[in-house]
PDB file of N, CA and C in Angstrom:
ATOM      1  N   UNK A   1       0.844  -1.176   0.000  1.00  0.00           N
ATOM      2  CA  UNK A   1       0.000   0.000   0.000  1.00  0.00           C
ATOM      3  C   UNK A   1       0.889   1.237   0.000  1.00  0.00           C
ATOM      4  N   UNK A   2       0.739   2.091  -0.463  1.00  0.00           N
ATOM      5  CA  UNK A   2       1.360   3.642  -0.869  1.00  0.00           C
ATOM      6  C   UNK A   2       0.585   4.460  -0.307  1.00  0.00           C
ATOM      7  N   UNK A   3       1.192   5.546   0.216  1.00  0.00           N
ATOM      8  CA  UNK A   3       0.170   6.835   0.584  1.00  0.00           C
ATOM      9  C   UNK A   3       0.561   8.031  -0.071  1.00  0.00           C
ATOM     10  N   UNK A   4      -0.228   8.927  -0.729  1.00  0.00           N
ATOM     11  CA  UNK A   4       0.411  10.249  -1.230  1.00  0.00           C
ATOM     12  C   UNK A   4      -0.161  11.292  -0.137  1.00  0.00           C
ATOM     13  N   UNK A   5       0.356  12.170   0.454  1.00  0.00           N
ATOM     14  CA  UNK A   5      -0.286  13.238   1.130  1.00  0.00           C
ATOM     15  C   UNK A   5      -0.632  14.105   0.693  1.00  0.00           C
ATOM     16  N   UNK A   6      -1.722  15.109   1.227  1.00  0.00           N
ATOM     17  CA  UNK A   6      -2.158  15.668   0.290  1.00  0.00           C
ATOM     18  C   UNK A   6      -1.675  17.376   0.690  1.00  0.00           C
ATOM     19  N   UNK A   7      -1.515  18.341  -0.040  1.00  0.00           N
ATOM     20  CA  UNK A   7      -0.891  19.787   0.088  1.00  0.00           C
ATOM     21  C   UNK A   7       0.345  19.596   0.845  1.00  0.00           C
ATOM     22  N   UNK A   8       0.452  20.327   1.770  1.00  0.00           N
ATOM     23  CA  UNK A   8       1.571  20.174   2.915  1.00  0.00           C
ATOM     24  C   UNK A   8       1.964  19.438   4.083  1.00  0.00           C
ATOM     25  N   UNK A   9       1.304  18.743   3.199  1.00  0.00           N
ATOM     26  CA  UNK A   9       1.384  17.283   4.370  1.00  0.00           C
ATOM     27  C   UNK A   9       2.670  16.406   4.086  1.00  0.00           C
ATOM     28  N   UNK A  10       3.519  15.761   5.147  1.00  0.00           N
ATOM     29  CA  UNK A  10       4.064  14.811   5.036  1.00  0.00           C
ATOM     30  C   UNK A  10       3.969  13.631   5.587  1.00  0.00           C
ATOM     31  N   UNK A  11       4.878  12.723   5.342  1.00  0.00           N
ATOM     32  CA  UNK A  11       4.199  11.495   5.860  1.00  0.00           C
ATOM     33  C   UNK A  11       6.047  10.709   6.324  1.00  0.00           C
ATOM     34  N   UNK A  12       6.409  10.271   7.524  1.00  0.00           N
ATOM     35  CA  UNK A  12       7.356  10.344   8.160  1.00  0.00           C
ATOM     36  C   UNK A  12       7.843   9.170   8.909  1.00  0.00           C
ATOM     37  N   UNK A  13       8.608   8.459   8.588  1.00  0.00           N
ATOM     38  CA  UNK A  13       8.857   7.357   9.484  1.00  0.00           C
ATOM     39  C   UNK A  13      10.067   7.473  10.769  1.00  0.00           C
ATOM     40  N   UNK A  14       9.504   7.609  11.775  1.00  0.00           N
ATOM     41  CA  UNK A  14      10.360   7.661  13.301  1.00  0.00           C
ATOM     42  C   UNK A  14      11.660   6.573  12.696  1.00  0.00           C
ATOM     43  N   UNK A  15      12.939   7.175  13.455  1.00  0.00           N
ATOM     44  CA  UNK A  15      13.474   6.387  13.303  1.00  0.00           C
ATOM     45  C   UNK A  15      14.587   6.459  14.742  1.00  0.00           C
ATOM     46  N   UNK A  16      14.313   4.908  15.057  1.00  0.00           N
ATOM     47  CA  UNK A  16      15.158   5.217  16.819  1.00  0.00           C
ATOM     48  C   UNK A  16      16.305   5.247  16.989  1.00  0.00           C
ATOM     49  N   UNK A  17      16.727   5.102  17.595  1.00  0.00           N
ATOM     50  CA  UNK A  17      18.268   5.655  17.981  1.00  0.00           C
ATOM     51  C   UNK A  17      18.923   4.878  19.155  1.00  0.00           C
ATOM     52  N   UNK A  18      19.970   4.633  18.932  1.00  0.00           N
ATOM     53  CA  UNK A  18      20.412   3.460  20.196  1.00  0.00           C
ATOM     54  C   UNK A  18      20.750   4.092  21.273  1.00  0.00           C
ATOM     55  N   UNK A  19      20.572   3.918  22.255  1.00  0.00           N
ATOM     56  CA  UNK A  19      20.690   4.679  23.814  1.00  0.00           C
ATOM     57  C   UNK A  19      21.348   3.063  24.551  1.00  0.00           C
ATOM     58  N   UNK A  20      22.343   3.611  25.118  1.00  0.00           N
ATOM     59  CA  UNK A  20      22.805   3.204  26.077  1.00  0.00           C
ATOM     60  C   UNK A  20      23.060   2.953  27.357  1.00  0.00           C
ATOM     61  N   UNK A  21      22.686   1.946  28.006  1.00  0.00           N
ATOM     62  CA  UNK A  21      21.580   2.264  29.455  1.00  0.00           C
ATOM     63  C   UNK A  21      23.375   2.210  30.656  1.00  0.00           C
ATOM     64  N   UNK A  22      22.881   2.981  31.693  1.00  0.00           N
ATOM     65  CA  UNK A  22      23.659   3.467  32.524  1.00  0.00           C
ATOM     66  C   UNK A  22      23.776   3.041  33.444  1.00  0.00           C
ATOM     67  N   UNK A  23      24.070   2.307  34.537  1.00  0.00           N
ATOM     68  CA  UNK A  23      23.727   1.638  35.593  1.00  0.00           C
ATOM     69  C   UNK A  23      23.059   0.438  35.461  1.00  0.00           C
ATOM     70  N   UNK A  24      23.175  -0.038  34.475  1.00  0.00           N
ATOM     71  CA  UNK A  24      22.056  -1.467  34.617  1.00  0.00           C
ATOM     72  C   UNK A  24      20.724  -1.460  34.574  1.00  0.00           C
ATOM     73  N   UNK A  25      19.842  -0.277  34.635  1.00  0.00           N
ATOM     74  CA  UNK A  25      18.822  -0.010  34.784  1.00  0.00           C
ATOM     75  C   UNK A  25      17.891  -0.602  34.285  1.00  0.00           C
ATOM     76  N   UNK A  26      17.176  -1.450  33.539  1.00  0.00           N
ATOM     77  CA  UNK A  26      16.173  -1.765  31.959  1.00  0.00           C
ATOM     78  C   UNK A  26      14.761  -0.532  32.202  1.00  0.00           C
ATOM     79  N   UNK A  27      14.505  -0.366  31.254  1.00  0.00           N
ATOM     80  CA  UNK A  27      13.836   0.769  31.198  1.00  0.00           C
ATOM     81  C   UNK A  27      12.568   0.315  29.848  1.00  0.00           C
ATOM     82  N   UNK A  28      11.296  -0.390  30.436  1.00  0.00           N
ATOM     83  CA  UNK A  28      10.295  -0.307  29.428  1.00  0.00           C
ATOM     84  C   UNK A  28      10.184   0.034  28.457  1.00  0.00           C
ATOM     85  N   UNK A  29       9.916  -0.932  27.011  1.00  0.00           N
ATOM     86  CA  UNK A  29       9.389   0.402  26.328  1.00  0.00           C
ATOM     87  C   UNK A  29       8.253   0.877  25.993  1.00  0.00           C
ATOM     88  N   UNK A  30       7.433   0.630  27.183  1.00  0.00           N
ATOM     89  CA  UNK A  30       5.994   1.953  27.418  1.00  0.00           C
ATOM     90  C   UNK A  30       6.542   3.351  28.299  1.00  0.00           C
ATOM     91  N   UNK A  31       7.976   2.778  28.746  1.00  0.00           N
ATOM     92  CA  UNK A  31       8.563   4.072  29.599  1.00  0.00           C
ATOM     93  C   UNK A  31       9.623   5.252  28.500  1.00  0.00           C
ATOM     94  N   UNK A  32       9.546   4.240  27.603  1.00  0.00           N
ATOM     95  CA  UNK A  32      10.616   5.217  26.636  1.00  0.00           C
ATOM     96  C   UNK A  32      10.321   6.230  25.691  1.00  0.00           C
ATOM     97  N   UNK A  33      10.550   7.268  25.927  1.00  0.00           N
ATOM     98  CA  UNK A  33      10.478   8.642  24.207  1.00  0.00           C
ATOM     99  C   UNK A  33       9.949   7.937  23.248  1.00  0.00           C
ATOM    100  N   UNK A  34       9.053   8.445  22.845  1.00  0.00           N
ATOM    101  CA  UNK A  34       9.507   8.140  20.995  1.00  0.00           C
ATOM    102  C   UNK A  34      10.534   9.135  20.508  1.00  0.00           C
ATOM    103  N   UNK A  35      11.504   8.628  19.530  1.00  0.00           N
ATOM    104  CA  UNK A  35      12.174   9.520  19.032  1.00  0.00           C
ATOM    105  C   UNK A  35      11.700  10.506  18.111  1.00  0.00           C
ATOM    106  N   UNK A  36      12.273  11.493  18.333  1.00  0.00           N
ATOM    107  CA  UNK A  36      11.793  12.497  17.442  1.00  0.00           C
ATOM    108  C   UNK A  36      12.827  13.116  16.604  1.00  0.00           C
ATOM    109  N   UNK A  37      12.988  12.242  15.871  1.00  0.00           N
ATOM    110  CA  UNK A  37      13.825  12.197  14.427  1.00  0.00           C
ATOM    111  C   UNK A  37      13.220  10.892  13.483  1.00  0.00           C
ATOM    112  N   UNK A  38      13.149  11.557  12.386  1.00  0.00           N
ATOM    113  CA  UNK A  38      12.046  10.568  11.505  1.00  0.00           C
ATOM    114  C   UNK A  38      12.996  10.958   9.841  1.00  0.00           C
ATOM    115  N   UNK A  39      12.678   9.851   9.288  1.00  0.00           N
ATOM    116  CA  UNK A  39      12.916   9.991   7.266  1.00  0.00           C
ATOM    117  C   UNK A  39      11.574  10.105   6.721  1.00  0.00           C
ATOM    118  N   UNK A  40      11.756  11.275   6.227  1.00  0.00           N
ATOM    119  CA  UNK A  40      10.323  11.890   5.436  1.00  0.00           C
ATOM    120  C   UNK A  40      10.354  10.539   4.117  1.00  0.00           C
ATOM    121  N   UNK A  41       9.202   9.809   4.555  1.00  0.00           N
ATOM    122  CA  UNK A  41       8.497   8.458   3.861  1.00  0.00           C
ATOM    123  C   UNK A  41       7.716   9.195   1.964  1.00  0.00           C
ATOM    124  N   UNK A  42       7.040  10.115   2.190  1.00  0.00           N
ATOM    125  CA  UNK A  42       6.331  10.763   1.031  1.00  0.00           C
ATOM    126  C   UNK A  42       6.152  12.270   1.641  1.00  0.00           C
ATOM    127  N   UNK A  43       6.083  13.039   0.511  1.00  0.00           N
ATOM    128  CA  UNK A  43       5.850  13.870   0.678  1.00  0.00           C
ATOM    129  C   UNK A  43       4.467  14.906  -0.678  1.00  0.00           C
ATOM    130  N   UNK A  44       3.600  15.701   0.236  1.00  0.00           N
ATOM    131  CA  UNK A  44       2.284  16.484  -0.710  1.00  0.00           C
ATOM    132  C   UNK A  44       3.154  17.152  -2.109  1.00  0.00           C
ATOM    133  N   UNK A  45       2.220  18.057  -2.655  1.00  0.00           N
ATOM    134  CA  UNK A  45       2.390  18.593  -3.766  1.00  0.00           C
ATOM    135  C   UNK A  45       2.762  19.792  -3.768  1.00  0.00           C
ATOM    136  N   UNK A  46       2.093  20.485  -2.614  1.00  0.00           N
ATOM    137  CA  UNK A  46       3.039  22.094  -1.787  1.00  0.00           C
ATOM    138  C   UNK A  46       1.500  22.520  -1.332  1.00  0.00           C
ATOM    139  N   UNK A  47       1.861  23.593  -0.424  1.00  0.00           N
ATOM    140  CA  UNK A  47       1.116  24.342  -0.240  1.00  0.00           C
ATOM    141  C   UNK A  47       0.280  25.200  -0.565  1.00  0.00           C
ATOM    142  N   UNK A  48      -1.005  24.996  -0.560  1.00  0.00           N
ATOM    143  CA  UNK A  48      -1.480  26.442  -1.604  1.00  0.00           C
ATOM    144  C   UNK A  48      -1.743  27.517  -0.962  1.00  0.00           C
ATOM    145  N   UNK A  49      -1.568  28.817  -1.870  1.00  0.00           N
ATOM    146  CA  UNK A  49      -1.998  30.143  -1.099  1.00  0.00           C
ATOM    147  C   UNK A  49      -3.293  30.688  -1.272  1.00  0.00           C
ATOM    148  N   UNK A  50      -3.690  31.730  -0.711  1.00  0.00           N
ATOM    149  CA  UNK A  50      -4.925  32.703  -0.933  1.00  0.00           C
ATOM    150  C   UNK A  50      -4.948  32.603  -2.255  1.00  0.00           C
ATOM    151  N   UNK A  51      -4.237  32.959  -3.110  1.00  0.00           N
ATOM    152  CA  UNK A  51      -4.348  32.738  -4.645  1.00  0.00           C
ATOM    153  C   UNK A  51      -4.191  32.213  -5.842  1.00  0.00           C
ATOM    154  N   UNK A  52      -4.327  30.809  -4.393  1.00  0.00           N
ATOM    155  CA  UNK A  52      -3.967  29.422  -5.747  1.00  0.00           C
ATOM    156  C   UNK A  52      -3.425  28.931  -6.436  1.00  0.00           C
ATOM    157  N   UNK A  53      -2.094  29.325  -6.028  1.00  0.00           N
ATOM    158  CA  UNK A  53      -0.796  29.284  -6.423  1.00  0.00           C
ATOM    159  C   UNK A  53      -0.460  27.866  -5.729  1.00  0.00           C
ATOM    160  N   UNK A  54       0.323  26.826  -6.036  1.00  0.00           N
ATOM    161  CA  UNK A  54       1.054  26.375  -5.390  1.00  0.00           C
ATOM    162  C   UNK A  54       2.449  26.136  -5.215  1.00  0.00           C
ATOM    163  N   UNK A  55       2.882  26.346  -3.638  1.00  0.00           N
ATOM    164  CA  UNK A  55       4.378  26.050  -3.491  1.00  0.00           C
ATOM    165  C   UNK A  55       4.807  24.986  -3.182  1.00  0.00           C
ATOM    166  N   UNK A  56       5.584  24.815  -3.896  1.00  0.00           N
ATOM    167  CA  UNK A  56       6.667  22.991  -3.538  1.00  0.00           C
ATOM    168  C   UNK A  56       7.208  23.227  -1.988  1.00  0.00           C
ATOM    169  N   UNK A  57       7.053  22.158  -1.749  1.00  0.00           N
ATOM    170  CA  UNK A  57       8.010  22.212   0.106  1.00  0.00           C
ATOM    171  C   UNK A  57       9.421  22.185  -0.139  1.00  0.00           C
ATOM    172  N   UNK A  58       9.599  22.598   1.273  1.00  0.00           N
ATOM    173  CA  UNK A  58      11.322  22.599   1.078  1.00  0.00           C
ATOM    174  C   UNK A  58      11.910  20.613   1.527  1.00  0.00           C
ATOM    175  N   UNK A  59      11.010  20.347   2.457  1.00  0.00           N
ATOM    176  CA  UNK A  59      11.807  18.533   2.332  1.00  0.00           C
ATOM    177  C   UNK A  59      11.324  18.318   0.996  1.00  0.00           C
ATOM    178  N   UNK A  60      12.008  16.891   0.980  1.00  0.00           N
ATOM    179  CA  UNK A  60      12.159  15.897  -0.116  1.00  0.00           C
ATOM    180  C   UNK A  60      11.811  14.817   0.348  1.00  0.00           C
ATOM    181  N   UNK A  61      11.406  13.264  -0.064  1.00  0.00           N
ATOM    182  CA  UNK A  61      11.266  12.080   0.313  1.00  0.00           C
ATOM    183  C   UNK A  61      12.675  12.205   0.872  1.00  0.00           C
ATOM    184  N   UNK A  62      12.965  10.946   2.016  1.00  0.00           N
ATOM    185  CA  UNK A  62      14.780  10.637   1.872  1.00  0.00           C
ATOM    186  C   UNK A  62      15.527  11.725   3.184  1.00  0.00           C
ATOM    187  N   UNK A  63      14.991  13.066   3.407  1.00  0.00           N
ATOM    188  CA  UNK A  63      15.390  13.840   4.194  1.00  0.00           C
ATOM    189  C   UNK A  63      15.081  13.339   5.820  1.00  0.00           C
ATOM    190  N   UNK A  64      16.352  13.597   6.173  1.00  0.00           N
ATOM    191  CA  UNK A  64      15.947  13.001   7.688  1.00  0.00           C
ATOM    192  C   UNK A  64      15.979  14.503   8.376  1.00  0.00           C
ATOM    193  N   UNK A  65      14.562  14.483   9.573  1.00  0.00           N
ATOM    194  CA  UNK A  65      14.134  15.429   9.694  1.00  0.00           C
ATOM    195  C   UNK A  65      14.234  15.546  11.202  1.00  0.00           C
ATOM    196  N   UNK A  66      13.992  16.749  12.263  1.00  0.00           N
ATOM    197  CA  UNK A  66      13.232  16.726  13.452  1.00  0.00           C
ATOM    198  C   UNK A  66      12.080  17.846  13.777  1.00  0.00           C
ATOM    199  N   UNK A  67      11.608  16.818  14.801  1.00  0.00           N
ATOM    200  CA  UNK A  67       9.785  17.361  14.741  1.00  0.00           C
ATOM    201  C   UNK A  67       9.825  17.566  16.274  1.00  0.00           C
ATOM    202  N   UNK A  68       8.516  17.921  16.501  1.00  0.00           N
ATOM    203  CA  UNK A  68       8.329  18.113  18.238  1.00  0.00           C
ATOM    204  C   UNK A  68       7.952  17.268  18.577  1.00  0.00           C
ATOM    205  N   UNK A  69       7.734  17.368  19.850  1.00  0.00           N
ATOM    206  CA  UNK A  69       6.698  15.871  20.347  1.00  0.00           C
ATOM    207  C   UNK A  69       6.094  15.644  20.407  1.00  0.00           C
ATOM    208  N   UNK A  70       5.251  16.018  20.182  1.00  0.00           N
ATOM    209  CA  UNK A  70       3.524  15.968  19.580  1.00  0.00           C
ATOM    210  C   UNK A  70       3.259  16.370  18.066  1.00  0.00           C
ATOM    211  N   UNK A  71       4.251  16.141  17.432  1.00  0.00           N
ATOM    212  CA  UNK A  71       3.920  16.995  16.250  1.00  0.00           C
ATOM    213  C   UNK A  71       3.332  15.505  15.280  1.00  0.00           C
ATOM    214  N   UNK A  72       2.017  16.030  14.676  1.00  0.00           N
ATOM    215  CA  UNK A  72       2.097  14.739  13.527  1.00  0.00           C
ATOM    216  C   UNK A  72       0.297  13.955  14.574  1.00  0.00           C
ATOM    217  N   UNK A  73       0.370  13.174  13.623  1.00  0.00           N
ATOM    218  CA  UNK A  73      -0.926  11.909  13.654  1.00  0.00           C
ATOM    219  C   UNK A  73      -0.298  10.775  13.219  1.00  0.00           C
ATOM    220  N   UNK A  74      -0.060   9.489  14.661  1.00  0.00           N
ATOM    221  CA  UNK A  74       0.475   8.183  14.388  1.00  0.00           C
ATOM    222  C   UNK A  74      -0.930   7.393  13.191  1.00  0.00           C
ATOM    223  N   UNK A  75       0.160   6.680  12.492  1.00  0.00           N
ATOM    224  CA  UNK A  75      -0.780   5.917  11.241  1.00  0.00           C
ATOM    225  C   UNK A  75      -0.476   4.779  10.910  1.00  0.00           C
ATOM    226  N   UNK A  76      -0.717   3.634  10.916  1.00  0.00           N
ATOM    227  CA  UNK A  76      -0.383   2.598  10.900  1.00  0.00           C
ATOM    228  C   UNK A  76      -0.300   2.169   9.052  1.00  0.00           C
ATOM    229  N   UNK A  77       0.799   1.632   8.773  1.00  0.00           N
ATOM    230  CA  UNK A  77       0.449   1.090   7.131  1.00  0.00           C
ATOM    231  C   UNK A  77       1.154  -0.132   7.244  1.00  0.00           C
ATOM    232  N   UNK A  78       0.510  -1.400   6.398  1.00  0.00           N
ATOM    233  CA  UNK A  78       1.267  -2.737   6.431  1.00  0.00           C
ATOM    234  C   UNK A  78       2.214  -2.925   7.207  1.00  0.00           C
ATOM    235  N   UNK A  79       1.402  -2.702   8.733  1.00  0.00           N
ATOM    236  CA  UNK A  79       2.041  -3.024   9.617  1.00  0.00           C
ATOM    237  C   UNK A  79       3.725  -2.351  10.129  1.00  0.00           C
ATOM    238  N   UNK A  80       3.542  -1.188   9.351  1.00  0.00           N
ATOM    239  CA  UNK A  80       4.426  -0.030  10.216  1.00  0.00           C
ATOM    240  C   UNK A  80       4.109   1.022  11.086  1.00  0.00           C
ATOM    241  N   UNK A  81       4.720   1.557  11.577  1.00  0.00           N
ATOM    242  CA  UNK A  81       4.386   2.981  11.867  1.00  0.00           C
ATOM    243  C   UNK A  81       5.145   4.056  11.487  1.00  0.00           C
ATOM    244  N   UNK A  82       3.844   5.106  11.227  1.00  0.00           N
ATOM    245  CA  UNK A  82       4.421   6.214  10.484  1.00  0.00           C
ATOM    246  C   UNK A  82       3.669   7.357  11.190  1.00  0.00           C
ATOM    247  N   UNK A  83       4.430   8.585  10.883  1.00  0.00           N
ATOM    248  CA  UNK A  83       3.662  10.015  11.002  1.00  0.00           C
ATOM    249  C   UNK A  83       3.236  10.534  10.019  1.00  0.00           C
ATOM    250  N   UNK A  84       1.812  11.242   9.701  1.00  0.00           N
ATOM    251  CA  UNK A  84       1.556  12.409   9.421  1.00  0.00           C
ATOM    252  C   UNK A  84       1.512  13.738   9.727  1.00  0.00           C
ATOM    253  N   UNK A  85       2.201  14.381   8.997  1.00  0.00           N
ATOM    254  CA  UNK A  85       1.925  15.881   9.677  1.00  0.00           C
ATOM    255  C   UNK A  85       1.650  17.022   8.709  1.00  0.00           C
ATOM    256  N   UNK A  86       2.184  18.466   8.921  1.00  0.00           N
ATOM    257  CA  UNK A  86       2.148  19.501   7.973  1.00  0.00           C
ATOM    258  C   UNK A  86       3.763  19.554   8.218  1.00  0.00           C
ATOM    259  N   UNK A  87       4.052  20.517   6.691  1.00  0.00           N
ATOM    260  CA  UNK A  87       5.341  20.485   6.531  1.00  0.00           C
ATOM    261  C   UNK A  87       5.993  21.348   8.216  1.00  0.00           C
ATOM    262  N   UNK A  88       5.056  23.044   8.364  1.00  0.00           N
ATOM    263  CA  UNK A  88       5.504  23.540   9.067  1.00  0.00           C
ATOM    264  C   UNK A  88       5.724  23.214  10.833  1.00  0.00           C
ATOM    265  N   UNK A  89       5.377  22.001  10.788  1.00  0.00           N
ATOM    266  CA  UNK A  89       5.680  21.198  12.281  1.00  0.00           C
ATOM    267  C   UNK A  89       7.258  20.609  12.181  1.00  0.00           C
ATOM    268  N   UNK A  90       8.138  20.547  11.067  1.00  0.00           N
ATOM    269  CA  UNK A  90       9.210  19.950  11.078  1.00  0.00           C
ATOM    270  C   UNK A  90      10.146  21.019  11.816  1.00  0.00           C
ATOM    271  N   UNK A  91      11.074  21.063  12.343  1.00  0.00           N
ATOM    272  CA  UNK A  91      11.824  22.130  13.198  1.00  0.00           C
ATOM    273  C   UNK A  91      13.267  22.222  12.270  1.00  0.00           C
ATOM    274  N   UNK A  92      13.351  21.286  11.486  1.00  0.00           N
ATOM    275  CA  UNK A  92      15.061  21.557  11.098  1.00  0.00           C
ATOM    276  C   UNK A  92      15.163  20.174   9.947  1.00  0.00           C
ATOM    277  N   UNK A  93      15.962  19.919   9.170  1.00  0.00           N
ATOM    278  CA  UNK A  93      16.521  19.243   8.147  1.00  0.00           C
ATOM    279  C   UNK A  93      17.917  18.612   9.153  1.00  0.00           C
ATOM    280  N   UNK A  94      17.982  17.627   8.813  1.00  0.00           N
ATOM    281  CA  UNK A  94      19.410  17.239   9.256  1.00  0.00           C
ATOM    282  C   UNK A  94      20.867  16.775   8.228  1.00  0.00           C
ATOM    283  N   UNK A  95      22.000  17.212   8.314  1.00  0.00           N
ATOM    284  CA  UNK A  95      22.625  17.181   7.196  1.00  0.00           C
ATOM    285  C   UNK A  95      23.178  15.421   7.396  1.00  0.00           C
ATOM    286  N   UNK A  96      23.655  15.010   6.130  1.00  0.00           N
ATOM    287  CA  UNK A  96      24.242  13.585   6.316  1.00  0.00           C
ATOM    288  C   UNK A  96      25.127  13.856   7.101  1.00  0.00           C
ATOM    289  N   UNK A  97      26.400  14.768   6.932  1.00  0.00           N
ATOM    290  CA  UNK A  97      27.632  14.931   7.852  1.00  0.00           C
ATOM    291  C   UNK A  97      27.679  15.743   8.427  1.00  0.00           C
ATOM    292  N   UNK A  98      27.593  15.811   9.814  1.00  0.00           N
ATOM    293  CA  UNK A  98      27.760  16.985  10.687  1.00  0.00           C
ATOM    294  C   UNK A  98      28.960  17.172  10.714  1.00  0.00           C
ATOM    295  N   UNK A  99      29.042  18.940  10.500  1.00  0.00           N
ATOM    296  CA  UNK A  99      30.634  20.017  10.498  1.00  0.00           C
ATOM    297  C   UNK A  99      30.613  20.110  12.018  1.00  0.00           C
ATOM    298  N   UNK A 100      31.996  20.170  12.247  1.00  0.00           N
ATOM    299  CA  UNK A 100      32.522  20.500  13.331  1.00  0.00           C
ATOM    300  C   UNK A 100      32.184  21.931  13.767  1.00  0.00           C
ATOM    301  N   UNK A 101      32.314  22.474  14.471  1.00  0.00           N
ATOM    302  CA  UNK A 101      32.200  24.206  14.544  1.00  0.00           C
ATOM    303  C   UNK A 101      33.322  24.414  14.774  1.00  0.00           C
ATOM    304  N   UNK A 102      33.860  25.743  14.405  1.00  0.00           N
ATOM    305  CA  UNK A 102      34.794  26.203  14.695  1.00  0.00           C
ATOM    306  C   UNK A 102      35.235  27.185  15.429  1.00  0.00           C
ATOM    307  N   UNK A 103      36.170  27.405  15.760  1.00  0.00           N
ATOM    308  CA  UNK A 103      36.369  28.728  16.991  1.00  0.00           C
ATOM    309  C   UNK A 103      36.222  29.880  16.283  1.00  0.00           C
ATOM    310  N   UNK A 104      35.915  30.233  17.598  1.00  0.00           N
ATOM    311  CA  UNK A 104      35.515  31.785  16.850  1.00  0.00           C
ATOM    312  C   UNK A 104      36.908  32.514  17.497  1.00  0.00           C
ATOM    313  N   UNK A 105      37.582  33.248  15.928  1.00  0.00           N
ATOM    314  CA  UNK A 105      38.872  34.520  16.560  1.00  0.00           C
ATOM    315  C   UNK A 105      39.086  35.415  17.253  1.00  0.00           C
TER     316      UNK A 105
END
């Protein structure tokens, strides 16, 4: 099954992250975050304006993204899970290689 979203909608698959437990602890996972970093799964056609124009979004399928924590509607497809949301709930793009920063002179 495929989903297309529709305007500025995207559609987002969480993706977790390995955490490393500290003390021995085990820690549920009804007790754990969802992560909130996801790969934009599909993405709408853009946004339209007051005058019917439409704009292309700035993600792409493939872009790994972060969102808030509530951001989005969980959706189940052939037995995955995914998010829906609007584009403007995404907070940031993430690059493949993170730059170092550099000092400032």
């Amino acid at each position: 099954m495929k989903i297309r979203p529709l305007y500025d909608r995207i559609v987002v698959k969480r993706i977790e992250q390995q955490e490393q437990m500290h003390g021995g602890l085990y820690i549920p996972d009804s007790a754990k975050e969802k992560p909130q970093e996801g790969e934009v799964a599909a993405v709408g056609k853009g946004k339209r304006l007051e005058d019917g124009k439409v704009v292309p979004l700035d993600v792409q399928v493939g872009d790994r993204i972060l969102f808030g924590k509530y951001s989005g509607s969980d959706i189940k497809l052939d037995g995955e899970e995914y998010l829906i949301m609007r584009e403007d709930e995404v907070l940031g793009i993430l690059d493949a290689k993170p730059e170092v920063a550099k000092k400032a002179s």
